[in-house]
C-alpha atoms as a PDB file:
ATOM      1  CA  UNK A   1      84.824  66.235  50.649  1.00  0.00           C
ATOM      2  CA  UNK A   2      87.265  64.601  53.293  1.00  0.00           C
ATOM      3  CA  UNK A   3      88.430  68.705  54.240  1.00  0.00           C
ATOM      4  CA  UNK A   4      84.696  69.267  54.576  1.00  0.00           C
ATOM      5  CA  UNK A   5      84.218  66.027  57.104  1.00  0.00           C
ATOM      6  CA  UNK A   6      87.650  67.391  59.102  1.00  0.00           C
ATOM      7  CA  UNK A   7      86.154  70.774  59.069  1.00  0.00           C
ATOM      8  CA  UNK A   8      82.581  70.010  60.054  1.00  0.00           C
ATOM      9  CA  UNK A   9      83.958  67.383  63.105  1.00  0.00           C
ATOM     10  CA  UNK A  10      86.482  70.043  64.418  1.00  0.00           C
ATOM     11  CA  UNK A  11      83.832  72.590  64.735  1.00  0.00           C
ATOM     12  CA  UNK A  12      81.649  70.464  66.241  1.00  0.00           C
ATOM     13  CA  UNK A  13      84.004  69.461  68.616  1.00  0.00           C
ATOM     14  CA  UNK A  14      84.837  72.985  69.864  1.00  0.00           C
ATOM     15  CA  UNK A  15      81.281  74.246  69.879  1.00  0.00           C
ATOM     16  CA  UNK A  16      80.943  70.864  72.500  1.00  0.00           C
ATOM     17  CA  UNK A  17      83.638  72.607  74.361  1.00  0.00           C
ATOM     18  CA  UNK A  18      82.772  75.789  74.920  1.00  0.00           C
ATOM     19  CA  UNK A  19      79.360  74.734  75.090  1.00  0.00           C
ATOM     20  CA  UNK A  20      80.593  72.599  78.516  1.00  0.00           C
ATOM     21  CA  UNK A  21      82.933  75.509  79.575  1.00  0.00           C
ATOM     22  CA  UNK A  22      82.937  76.517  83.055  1.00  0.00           C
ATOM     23  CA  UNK A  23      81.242  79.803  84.054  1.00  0.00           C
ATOM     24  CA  UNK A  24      83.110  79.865  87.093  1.00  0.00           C
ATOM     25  CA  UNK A  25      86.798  80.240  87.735  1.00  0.00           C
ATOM     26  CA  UNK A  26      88.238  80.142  91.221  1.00  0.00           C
ATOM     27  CA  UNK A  27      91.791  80.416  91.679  1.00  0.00           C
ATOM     28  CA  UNK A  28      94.846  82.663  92.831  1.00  0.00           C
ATOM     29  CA  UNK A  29      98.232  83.723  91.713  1.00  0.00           C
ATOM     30  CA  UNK A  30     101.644  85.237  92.844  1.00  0.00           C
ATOM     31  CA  UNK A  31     104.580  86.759  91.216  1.00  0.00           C
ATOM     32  CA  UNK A  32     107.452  89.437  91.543  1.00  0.00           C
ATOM     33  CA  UNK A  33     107.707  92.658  89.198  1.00  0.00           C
ATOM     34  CA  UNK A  34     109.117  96.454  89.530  1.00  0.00           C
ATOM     35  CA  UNK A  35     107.932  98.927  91.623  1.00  0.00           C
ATOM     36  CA  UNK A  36     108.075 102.331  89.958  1.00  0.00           C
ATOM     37  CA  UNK A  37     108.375 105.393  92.442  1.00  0.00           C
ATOM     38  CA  UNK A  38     110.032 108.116  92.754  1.00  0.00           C
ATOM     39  CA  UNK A  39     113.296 106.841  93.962  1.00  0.00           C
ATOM     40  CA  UNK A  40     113.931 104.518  91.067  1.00  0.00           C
ATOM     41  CA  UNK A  41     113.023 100.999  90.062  1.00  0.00           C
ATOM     42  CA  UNK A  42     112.964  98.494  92.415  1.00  0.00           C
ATOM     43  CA  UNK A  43     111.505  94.662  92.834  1.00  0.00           C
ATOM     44  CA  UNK A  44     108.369  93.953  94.653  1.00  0.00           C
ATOM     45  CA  UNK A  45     106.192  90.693  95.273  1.00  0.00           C
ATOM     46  CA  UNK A  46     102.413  90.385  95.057  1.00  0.00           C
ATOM     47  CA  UNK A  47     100.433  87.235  96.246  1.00  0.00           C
ATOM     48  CA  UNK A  48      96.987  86.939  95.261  1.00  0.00           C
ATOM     49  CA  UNK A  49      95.364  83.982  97.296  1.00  0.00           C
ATOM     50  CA  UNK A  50      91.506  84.636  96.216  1.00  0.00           C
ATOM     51  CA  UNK A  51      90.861  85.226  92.150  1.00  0.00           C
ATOM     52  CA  UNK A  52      87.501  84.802  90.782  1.00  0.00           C
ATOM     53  CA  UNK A  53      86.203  84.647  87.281  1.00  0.00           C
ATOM     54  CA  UNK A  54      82.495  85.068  85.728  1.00  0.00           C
ATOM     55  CA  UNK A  55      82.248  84.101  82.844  1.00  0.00           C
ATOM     56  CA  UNK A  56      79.346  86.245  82.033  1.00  0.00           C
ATOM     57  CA  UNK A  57      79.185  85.460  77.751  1.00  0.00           C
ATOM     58  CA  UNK A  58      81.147  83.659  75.868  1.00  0.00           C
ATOM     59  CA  UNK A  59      83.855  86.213  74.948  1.00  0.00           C
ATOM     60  CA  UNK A  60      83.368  88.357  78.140  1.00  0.00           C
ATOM     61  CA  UNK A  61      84.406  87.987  82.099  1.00  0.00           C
ATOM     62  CA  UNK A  62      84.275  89.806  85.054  1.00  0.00           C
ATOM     63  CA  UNK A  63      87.124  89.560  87.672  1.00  0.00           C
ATOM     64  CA  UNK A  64      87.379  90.199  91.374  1.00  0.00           C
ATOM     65  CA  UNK A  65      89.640  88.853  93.963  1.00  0.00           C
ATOM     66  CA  UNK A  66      91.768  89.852  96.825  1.00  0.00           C
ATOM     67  CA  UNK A  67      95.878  90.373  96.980  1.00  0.00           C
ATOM     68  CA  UNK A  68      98.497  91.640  98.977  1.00  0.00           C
ATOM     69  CA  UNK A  69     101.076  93.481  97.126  1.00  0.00           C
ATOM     70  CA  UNK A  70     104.633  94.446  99.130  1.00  0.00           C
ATOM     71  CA  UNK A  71     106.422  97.566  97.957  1.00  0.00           C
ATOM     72  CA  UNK A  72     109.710  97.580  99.699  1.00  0.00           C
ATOM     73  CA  UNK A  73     110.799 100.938  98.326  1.00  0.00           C
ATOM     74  CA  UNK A  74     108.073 102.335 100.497  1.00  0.00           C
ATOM     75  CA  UNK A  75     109.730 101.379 103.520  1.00  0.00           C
ATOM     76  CA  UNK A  76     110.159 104.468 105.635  1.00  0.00           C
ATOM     77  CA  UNK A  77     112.825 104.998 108.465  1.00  0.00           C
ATOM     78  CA  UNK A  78     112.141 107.797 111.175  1.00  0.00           C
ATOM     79  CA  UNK A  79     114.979 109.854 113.212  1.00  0.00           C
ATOM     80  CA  UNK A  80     116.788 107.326 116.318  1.00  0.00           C
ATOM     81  CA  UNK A  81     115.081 108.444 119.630  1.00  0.00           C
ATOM     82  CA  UNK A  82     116.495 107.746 123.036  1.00  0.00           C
ATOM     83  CA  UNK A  83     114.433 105.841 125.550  1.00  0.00           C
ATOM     84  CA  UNK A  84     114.938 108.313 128.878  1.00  0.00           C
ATOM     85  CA  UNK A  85     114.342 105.107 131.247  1.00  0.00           C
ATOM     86  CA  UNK A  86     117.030 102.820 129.708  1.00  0.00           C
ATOM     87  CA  UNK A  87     119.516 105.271 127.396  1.00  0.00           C
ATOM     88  CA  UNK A  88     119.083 102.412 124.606  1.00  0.00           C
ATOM     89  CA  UNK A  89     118.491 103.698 121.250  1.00  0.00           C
ATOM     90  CA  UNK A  90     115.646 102.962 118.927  1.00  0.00           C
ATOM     91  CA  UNK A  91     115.461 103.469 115.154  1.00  0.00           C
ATOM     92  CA  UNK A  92     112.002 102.781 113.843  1.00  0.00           C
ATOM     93  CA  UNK A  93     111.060 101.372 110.610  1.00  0.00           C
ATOM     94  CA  UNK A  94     107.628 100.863 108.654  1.00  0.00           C
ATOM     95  CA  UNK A  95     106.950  98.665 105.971  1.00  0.00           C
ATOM     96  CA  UNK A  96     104.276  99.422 103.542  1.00  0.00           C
ATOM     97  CA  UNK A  97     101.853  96.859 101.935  1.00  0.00           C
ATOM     98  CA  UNK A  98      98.654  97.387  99.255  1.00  0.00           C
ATOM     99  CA  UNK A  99      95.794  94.946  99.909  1.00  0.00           C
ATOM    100  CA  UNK A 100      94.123  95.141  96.487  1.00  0.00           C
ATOM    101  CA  UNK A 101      90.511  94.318  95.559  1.00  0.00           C
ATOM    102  CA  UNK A 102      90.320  94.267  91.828  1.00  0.00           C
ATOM    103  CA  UNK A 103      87.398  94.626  89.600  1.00  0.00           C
ATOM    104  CA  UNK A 104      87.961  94.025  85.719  1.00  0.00           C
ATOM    105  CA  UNK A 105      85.927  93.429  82.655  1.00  0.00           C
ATOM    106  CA  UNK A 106      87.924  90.619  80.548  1.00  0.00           C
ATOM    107  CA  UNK A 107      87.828  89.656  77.085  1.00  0.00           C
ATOM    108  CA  UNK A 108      88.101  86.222  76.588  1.00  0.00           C
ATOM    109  CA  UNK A 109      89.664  83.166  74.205  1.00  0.00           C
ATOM    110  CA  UNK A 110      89.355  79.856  75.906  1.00  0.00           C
ATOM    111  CA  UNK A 111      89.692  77.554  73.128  1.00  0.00           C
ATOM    112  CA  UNK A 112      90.100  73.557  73.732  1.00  0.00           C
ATOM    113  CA  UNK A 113      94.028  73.534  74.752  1.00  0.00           C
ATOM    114  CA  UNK A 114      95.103  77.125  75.359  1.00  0.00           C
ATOM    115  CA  UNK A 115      93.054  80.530  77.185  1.00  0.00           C
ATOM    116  CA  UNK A 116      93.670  84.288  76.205  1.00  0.00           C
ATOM    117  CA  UNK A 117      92.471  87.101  78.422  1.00  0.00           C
ATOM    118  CA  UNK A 118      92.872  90.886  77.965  1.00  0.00           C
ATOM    119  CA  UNK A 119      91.046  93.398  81.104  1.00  0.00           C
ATOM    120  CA  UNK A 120      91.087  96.431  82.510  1.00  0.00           C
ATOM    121  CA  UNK A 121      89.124  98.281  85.698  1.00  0.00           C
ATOM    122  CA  UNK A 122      89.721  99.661  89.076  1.00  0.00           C
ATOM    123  CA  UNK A 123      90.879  98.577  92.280  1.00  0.00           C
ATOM    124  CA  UNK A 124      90.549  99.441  95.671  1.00  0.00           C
ATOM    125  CA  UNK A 125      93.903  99.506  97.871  1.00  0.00           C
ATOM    126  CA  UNK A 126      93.700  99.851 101.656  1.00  0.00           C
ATOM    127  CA  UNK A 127      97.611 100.819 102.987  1.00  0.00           C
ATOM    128  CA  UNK A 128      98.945  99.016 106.169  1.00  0.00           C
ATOM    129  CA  UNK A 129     101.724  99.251 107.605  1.00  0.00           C
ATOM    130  CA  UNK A 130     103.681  97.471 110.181  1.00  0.00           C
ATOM    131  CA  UNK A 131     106.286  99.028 112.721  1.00  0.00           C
ATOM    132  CA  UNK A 132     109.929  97.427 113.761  1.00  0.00           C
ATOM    133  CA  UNK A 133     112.321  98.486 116.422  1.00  0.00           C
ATOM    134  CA  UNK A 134     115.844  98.427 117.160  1.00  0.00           C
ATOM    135  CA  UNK A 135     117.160  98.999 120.098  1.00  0.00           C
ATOM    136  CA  UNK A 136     120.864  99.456 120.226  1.00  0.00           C
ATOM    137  CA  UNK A 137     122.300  99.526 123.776  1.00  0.00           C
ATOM    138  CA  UNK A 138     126.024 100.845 125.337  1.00  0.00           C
ATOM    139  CA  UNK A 139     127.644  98.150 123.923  1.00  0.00           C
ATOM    140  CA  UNK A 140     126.378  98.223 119.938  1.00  0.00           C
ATOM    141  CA  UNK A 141     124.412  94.945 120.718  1.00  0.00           C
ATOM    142  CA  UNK A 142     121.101  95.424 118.426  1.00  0.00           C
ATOM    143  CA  UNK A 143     118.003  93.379 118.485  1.00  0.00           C
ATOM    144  CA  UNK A 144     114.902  93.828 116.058  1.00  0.00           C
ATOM    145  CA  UNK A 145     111.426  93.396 117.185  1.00  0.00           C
ATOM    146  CA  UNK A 146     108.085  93.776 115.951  1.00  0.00           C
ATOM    147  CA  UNK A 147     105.462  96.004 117.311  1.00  0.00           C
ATOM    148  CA  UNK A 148     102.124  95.939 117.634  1.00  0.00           C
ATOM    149  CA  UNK A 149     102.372 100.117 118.226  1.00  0.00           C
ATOM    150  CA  UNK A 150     100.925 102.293 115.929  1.00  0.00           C
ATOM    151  CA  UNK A 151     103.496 104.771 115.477  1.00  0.00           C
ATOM    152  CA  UNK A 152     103.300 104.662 111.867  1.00  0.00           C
ATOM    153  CA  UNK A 153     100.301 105.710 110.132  1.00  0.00           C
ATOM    154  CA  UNK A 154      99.301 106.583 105.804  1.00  0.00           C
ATOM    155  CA  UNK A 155      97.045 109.168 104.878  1.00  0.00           C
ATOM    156  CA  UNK A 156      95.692 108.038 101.482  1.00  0.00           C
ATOM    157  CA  UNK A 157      92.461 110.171 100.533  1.00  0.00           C
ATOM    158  CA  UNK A 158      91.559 108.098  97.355  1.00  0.00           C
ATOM    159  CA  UNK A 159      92.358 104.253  97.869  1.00  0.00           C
ATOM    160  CA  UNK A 160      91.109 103.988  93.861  1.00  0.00           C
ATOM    161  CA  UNK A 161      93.258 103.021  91.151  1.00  0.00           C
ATOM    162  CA  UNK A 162      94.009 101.863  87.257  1.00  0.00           C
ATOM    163  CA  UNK A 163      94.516  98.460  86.918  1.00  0.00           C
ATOM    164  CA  UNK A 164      95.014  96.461  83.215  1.00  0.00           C
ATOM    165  CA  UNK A 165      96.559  93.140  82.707  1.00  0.00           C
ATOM    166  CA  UNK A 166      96.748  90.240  80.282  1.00  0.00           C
ATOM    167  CA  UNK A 167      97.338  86.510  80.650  1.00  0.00           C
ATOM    168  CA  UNK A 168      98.143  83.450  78.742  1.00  0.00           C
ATOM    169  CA  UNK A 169      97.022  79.906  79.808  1.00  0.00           C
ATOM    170  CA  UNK A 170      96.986  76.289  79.223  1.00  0.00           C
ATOM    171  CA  UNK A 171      93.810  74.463  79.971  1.00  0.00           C
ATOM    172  CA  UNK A 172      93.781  71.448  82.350  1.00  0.00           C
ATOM    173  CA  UNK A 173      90.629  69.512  82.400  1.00  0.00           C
ATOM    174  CA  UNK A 174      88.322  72.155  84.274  1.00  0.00           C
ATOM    175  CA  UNK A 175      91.334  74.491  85.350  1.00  0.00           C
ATOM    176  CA  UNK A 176      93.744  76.566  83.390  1.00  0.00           C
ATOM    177  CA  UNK A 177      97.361  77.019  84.675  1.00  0.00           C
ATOM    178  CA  UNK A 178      98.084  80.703  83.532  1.00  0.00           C
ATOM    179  CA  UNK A 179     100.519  83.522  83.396  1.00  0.00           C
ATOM    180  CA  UNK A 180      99.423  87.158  83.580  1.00  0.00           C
ATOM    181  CA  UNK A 181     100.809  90.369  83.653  1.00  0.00           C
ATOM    182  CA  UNK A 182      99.147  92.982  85.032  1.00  0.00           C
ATOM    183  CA  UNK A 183     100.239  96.855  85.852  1.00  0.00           C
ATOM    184  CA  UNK A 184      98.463  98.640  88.458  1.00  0.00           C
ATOM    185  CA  UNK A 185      99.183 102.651  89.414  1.00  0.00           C
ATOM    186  CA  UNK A 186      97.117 104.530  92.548  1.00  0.00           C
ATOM    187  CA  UNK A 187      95.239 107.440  91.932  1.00  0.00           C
ATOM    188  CA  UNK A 188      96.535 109.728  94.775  1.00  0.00           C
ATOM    189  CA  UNK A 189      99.174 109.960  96.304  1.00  0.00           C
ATOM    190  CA  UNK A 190     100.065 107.827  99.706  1.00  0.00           C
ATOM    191  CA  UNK A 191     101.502 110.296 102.876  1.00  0.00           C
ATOM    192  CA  UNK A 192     103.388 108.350 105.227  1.00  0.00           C
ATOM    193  CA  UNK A 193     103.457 109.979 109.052  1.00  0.00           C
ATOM    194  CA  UNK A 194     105.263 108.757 111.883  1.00  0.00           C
ATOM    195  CA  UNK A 195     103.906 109.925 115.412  1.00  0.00           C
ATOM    196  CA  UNK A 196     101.735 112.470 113.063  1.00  0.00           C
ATOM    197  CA  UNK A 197     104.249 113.894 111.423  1.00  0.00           C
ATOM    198  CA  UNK A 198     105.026 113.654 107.792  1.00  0.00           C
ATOM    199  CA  UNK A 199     108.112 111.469 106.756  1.00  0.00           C
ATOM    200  CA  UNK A 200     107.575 110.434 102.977  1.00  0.00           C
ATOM    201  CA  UNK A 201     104.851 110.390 100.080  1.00  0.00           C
ATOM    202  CA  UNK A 202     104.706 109.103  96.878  1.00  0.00           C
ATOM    203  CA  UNK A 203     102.478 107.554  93.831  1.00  0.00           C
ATOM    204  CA  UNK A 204     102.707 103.940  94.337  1.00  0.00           C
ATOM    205  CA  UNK A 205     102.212 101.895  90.884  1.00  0.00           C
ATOM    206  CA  UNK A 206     103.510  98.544  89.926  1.00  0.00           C
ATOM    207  CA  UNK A 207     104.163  96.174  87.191  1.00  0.00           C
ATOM    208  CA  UNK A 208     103.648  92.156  88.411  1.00  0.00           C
ATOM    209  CA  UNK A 209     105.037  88.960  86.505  1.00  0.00           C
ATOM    210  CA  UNK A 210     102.357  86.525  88.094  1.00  0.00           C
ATOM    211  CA  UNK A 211     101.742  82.610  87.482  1.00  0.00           C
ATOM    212  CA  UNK A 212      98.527  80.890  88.962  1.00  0.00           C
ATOM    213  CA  UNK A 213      95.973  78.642  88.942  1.00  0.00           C
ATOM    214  CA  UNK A 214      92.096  79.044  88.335  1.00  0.00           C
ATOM    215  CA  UNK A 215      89.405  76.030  88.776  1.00  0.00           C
ATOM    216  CA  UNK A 216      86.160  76.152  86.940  1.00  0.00           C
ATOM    217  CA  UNK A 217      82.748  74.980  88.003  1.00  0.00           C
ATOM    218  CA  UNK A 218      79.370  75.490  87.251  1.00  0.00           C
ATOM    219  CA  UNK A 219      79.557  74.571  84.242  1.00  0.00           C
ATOM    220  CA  UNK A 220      77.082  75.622  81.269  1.00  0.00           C
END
């Protein structure tokens, strides 16, 4: 009879619970993980400032957001060129970054203390990239600046990709403190040109460590 009381009050409880669950989530994340391409493994960082969560059922989510992911193995280096005007030399340099926009369906477990969420979907991934100069004069004396010149440029005829992840969090009041791993791999491949000619390609795809934070509102 007592099990039956302790049984009946703790359901009650969590049907309360998720009854008063948010429907909302608003949050962000950042985190390192390895970069697979073609050159080997290497580490990259992601930072996710803008996360948002629907919770469109009570098992089921849909997720969007915005984040910048930095792949430093697709930094690209093109041939020195002299500057006829001053003899200085100048190496030039791009660095490559993904600015994701995620869209995943989510299964969902957001019990009273802890939250468990499994997705998958498709992103889309504009490429920009940013151009530094060195300049090396007579005497070896270098100095690095950053351009505003568009000397580099990607050719990247399908921005889509694959992206699945999971995460495990703690729930805080309205918010849940979480930490998700995700893995996320381009469709096509990316062709890097400098002054229009070709100086590297590959298949960019990534596997991110992330820990964030997610608020919810609106409440059912």
């Amino acid at each position: 009879m007592k099990a039956g009381i302790v049984i009946y009050i703790l359901l009650f409880t969590t049907g309360n619970i998720f009854a008063q669950s948010p429907r909302l989530y608003f949050g962000g994340k950042f985190g390192l993980g390895p970069i697979l391409g073609q050159d080997g493994v290497v580490l990259g960082g992601n930072l996710n400032p803008i996360q948002l969560d629907w919770q469109m059922a009570k098992f089921f989510a849909l997720g969007t957001g915005m984040g910048f992911y930095f792949a430093p193995q697709t930094k690209v280096e093109a041939p020195k060129q002299t500057d006829p005007s001053s003899g200085i030399m100048e190496t030039y340099a791009g660095m490559e970054t993904h600015m994701v926009f995620p869209l995943l369906l989510k299964a969902t477990i957001n019990p009273s203390i802890f939250s468990v969420e499994f997705g998958g979907g498709l992103y889309v991934a504009p490429v920009l990239m940013n151009t530094t100069v060195e300049r090396s004069n007579d005497n070896g004396y270098t100095v690095s600046e950053a351009y505003g010149k568009k000397l580099f440029s990607v050719d990247h005829p399908n921005p889509l990709g694959l992206i699945v992840s999971s995460s495990f969090g703690v729930k805080i009041g309205n918010g849940i403190i979480f930490l998700d791993l995700g893995y996320l791999r381009d469709f096509s491949e990316v062709t890097v040109k400098f002054n229009d000619k070709k100086v590297g390609n590959h298949l960019w795809n990534m596997l991110a460590v992330n820990i964030g934070y997610k608020h919810g509102f609106l409440s059912k």
